[in-house]
C-alpha atoms as a PDB file:
ATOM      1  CA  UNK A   1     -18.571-200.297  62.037  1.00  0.00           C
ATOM      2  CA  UNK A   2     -16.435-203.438  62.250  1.00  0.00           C
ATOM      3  CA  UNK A   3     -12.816-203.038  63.052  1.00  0.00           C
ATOM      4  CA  UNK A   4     -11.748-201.136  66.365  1.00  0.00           C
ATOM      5  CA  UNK A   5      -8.440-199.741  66.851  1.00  0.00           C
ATOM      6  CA  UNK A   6      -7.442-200.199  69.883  1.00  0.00           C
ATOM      7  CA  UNK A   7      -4.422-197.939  69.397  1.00  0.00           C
ATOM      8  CA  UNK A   8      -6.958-195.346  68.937  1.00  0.00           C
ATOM      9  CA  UNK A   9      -9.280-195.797  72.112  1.00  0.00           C
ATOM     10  CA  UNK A  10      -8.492-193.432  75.036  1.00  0.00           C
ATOM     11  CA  UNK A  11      -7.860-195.747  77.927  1.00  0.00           C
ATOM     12  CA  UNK A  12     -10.179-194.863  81.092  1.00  0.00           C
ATOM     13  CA  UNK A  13      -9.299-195.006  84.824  1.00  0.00           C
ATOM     14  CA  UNK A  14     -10.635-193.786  87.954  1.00  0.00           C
ATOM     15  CA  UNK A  15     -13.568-195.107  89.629  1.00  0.00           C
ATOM     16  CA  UNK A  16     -17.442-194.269  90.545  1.00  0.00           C
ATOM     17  CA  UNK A  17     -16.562-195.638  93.934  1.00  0.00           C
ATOM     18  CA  UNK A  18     -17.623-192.731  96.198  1.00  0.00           C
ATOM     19  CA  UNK A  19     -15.591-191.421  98.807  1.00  0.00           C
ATOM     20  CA  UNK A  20     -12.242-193.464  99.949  1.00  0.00           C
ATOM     21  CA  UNK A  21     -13.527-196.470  97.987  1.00  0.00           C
ATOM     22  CA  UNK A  22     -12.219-194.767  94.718  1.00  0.00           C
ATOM     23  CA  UNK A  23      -8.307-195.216  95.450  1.00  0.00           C
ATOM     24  CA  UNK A  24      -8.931-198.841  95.415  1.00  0.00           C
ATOM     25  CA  UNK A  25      -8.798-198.570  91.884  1.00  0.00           C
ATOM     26  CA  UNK A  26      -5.293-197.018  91.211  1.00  0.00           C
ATOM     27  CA  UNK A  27      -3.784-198.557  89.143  1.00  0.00           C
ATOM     28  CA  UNK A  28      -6.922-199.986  86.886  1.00  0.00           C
ATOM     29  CA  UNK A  29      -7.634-198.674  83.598  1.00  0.00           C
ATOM     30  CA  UNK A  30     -10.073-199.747  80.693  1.00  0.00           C
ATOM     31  CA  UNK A  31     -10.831-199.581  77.101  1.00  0.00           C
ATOM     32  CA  UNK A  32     -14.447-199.201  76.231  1.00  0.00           C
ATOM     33  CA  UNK A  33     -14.150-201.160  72.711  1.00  0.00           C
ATOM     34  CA  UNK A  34     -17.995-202.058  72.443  1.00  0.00           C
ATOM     35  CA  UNK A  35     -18.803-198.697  73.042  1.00  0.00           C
ATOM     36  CA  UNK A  36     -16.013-197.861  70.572  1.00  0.00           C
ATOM     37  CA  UNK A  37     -18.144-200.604  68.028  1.00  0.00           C
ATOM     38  CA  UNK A  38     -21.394-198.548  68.666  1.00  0.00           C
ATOM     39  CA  UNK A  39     -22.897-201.470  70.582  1.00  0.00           C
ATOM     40  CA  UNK A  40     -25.887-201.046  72.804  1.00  0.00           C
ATOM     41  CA  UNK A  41     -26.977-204.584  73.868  1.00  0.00           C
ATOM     42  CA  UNK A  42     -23.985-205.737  75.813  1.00  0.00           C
ATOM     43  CA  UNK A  43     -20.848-203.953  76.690  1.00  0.00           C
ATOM     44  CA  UNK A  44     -17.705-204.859  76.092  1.00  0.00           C
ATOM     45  CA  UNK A  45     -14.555-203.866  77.688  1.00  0.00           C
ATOM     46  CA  UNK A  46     -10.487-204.379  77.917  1.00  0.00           C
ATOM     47  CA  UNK A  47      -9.095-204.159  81.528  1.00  0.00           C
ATOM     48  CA  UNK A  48      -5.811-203.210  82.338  1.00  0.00           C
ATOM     49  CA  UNK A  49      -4.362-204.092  85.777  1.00  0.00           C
ATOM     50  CA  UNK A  50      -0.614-202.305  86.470  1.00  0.00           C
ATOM     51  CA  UNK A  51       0.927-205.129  89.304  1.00  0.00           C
ATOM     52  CA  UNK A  52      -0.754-204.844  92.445  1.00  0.00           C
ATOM     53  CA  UNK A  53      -4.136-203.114  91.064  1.00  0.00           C
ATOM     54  CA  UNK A  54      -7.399-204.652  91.401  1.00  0.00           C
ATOM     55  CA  UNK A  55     -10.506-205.088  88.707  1.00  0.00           C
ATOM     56  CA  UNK A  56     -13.241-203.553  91.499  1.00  0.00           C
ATOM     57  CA  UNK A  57     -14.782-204.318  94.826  1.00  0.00           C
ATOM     58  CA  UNK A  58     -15.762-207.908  95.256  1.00  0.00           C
ATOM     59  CA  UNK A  59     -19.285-207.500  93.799  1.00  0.00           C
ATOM     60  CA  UNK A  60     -22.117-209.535  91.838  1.00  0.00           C
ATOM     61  CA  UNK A  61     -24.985-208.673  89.371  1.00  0.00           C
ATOM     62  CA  UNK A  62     -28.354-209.447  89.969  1.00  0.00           C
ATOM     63  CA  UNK A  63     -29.435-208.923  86.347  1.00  0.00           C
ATOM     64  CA  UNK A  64     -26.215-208.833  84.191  1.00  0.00           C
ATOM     65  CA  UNK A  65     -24.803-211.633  83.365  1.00  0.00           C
ATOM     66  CA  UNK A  66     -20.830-211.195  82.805  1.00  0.00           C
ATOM     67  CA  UNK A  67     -18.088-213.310  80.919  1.00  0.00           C
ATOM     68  CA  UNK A  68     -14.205-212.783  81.418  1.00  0.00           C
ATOM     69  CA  UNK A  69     -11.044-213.736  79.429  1.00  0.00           C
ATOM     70  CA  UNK A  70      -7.297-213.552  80.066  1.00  0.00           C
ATOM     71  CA  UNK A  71      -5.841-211.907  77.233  1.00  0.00           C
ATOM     72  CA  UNK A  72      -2.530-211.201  78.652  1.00  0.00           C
ATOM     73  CA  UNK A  73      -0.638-211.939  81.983  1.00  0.00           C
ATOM     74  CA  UNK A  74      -2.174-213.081  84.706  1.00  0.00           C
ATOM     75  CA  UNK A  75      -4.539-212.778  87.540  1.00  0.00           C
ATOM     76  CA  UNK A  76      -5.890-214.009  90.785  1.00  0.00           C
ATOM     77  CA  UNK A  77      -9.974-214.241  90.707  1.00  0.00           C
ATOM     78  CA  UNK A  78     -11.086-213.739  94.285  1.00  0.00           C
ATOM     79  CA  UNK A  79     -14.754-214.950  95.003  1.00  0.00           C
ATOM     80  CA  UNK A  80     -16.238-216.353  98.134  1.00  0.00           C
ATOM     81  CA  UNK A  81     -14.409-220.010  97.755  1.00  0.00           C
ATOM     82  CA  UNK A  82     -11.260-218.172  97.902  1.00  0.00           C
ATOM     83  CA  UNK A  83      -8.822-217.447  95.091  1.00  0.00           C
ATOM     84  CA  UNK A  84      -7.641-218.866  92.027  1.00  0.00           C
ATOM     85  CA  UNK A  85      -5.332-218.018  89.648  1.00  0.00           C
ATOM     86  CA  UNK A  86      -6.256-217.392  85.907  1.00  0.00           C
ATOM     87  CA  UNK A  87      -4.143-217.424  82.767  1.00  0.00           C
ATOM     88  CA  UNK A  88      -3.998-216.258  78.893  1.00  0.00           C
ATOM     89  CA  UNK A  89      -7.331-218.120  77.361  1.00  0.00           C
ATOM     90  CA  UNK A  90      -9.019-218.734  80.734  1.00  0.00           C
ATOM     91  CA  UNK A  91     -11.942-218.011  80.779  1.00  0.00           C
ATOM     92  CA  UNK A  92     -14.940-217.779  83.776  1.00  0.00           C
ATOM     93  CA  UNK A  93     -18.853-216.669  84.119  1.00  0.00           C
ATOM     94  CA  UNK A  94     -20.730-214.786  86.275  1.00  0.00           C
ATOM     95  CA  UNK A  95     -24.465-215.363  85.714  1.00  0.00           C
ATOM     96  CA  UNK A  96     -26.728-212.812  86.610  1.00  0.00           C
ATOM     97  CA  UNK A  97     -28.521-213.588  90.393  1.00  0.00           C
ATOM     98  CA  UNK A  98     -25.711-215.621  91.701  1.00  0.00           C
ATOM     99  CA  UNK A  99     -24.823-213.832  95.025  1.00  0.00           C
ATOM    100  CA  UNK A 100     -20.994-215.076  94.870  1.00  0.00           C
ATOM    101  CA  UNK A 101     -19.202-211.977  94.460  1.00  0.00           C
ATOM    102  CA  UNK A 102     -15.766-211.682  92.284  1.00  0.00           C
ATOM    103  CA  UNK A 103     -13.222-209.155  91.319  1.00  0.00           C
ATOM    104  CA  UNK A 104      -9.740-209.748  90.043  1.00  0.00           C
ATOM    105  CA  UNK A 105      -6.004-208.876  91.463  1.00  0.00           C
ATOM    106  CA  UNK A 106      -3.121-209.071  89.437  1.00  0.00           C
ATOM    107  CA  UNK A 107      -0.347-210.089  91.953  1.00  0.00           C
ATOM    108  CA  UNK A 108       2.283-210.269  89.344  1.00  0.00           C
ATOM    109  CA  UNK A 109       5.242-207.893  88.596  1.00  0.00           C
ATOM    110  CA  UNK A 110       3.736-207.339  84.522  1.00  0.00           C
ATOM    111  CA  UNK A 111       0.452-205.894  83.287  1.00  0.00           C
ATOM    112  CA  UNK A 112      -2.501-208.143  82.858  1.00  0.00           C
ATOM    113  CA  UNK A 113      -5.508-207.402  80.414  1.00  0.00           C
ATOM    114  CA  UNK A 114      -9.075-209.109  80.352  1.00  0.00           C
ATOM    115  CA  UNK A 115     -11.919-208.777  78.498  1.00  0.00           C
ATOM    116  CA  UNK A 116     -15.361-208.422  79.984  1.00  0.00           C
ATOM    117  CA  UNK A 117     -18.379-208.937  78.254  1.00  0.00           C
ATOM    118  CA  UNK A 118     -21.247-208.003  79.768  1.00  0.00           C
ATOM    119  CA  UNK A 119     -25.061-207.365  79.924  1.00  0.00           C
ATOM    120  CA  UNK A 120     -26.848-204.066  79.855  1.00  0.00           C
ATOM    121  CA  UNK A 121     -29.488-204.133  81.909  1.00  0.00           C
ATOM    122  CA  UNK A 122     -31.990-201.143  81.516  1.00  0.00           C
ATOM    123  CA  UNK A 123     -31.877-201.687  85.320  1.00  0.00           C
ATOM    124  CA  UNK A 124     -29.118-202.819  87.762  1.00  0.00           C
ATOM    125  CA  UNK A 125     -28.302-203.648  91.106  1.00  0.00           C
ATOM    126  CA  UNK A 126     -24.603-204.881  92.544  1.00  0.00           C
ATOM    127  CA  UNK A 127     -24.142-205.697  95.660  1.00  0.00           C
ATOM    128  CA  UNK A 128     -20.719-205.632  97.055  1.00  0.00           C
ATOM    129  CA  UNK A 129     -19.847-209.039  99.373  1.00  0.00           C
ATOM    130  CA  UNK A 130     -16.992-207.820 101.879  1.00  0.00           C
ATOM    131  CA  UNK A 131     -18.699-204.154 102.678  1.00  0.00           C
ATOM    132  CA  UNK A 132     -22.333-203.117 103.619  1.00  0.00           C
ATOM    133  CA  UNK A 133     -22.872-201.399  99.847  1.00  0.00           C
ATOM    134  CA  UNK A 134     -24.836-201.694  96.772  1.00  0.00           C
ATOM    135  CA  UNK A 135     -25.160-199.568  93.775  1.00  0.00           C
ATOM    136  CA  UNK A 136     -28.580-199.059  91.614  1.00  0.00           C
ATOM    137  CA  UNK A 137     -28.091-198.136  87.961  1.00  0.00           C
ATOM    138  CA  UNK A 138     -30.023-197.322  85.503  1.00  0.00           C
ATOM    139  CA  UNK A 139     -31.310-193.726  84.721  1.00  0.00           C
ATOM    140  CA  UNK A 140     -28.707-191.355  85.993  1.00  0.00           C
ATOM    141  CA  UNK A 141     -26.289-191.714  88.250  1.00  0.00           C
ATOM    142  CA  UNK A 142     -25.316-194.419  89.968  1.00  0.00           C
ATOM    143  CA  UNK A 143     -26.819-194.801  93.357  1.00  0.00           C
ATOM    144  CA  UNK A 144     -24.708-196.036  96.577  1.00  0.00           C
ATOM    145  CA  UNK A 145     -26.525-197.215  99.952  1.00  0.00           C
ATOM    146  CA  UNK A 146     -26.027-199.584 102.368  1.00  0.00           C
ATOM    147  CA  UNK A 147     -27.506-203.318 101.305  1.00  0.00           C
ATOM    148  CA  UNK A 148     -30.846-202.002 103.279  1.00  0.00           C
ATOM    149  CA  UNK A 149     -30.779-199.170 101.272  1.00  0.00           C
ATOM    150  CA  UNK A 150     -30.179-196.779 103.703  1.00  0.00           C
ATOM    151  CA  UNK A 151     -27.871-193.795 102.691  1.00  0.00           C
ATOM    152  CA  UNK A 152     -23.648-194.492 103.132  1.00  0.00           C
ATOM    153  CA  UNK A 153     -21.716-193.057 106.197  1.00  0.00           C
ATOM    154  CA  UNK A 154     -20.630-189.840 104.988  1.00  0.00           C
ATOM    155  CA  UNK A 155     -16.813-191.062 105.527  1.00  0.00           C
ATOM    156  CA  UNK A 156     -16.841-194.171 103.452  1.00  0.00           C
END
């Protein structure tokens, strides 16, 4: 396969955020184009922030390396220096082991996109900077504990 239609693609929203976490996300959708392409090494994927919505939780990969770039709008990348704001054909990197978590806010009144490009690791951990949670993936579903690995408060 070559060419994806993005017209075509069924745009994706929600979360795998458990409990409260999930409504974070309102307000973020995504198109799944590399999955779309039938690729299996990296992923590759178009989000869409509505004004006010947010990318994720602040997080960071210990073994996926992941690449962003503003295709349309704008948005503020939050990561432990603080905030700065990205543009159409900016561009950052998030190497794989670097605990510096990020996530993205669009604080404008129009739609931003992005493209992430990212890693699959047959085995992942995240670990999320401003709350006591990480999330193991790999085979199955995603697993959510505390970053000792002890289980999450049931009203998270």
């Amino acid at each position: 396969m070559s060419k994806v239609d993005l017209d075509k693609l069924q745009a994706r929203s929600g979360s795998i955020y458990p409990g409260t976490l999930a409504g974070q996300m309102d307000g973020r959708t995504s198109l799944r184009v590399g999955d779309a392409g039938g690729l299996t090494q990296f992923g590759a994927n178009i989000i869409i922030l509505a004004p006010g919505a947010k990318s994720s939780l602040r997080h960071w990969h210990l073994n996926e390396d992941e690449f962003v770039m503003v295709t349309q709008g704008r948005v503020m990348l939050h990561m432990d220096a603080g905030e700065e704001e990205m543009t159409v054909g900016e561009c950052a990197a998030f190497p794989a082991g670097v605990a510096d978590g990020h996530c993205f806010i669009n604080q404008s009144d129009e739609e931003a996109r992005f493209l992430v490009i990212g890693t699959r690791a047959p085995h992942e951990v995240a670990t999320y900077s401003d709350i006591d949670m990480k999330v193991v993936l790999g085979e199955g579903n995603p697993v959510f504990t505390r970053h000792d690995g002890t289980p999450l408060p049931d009203d998270i």
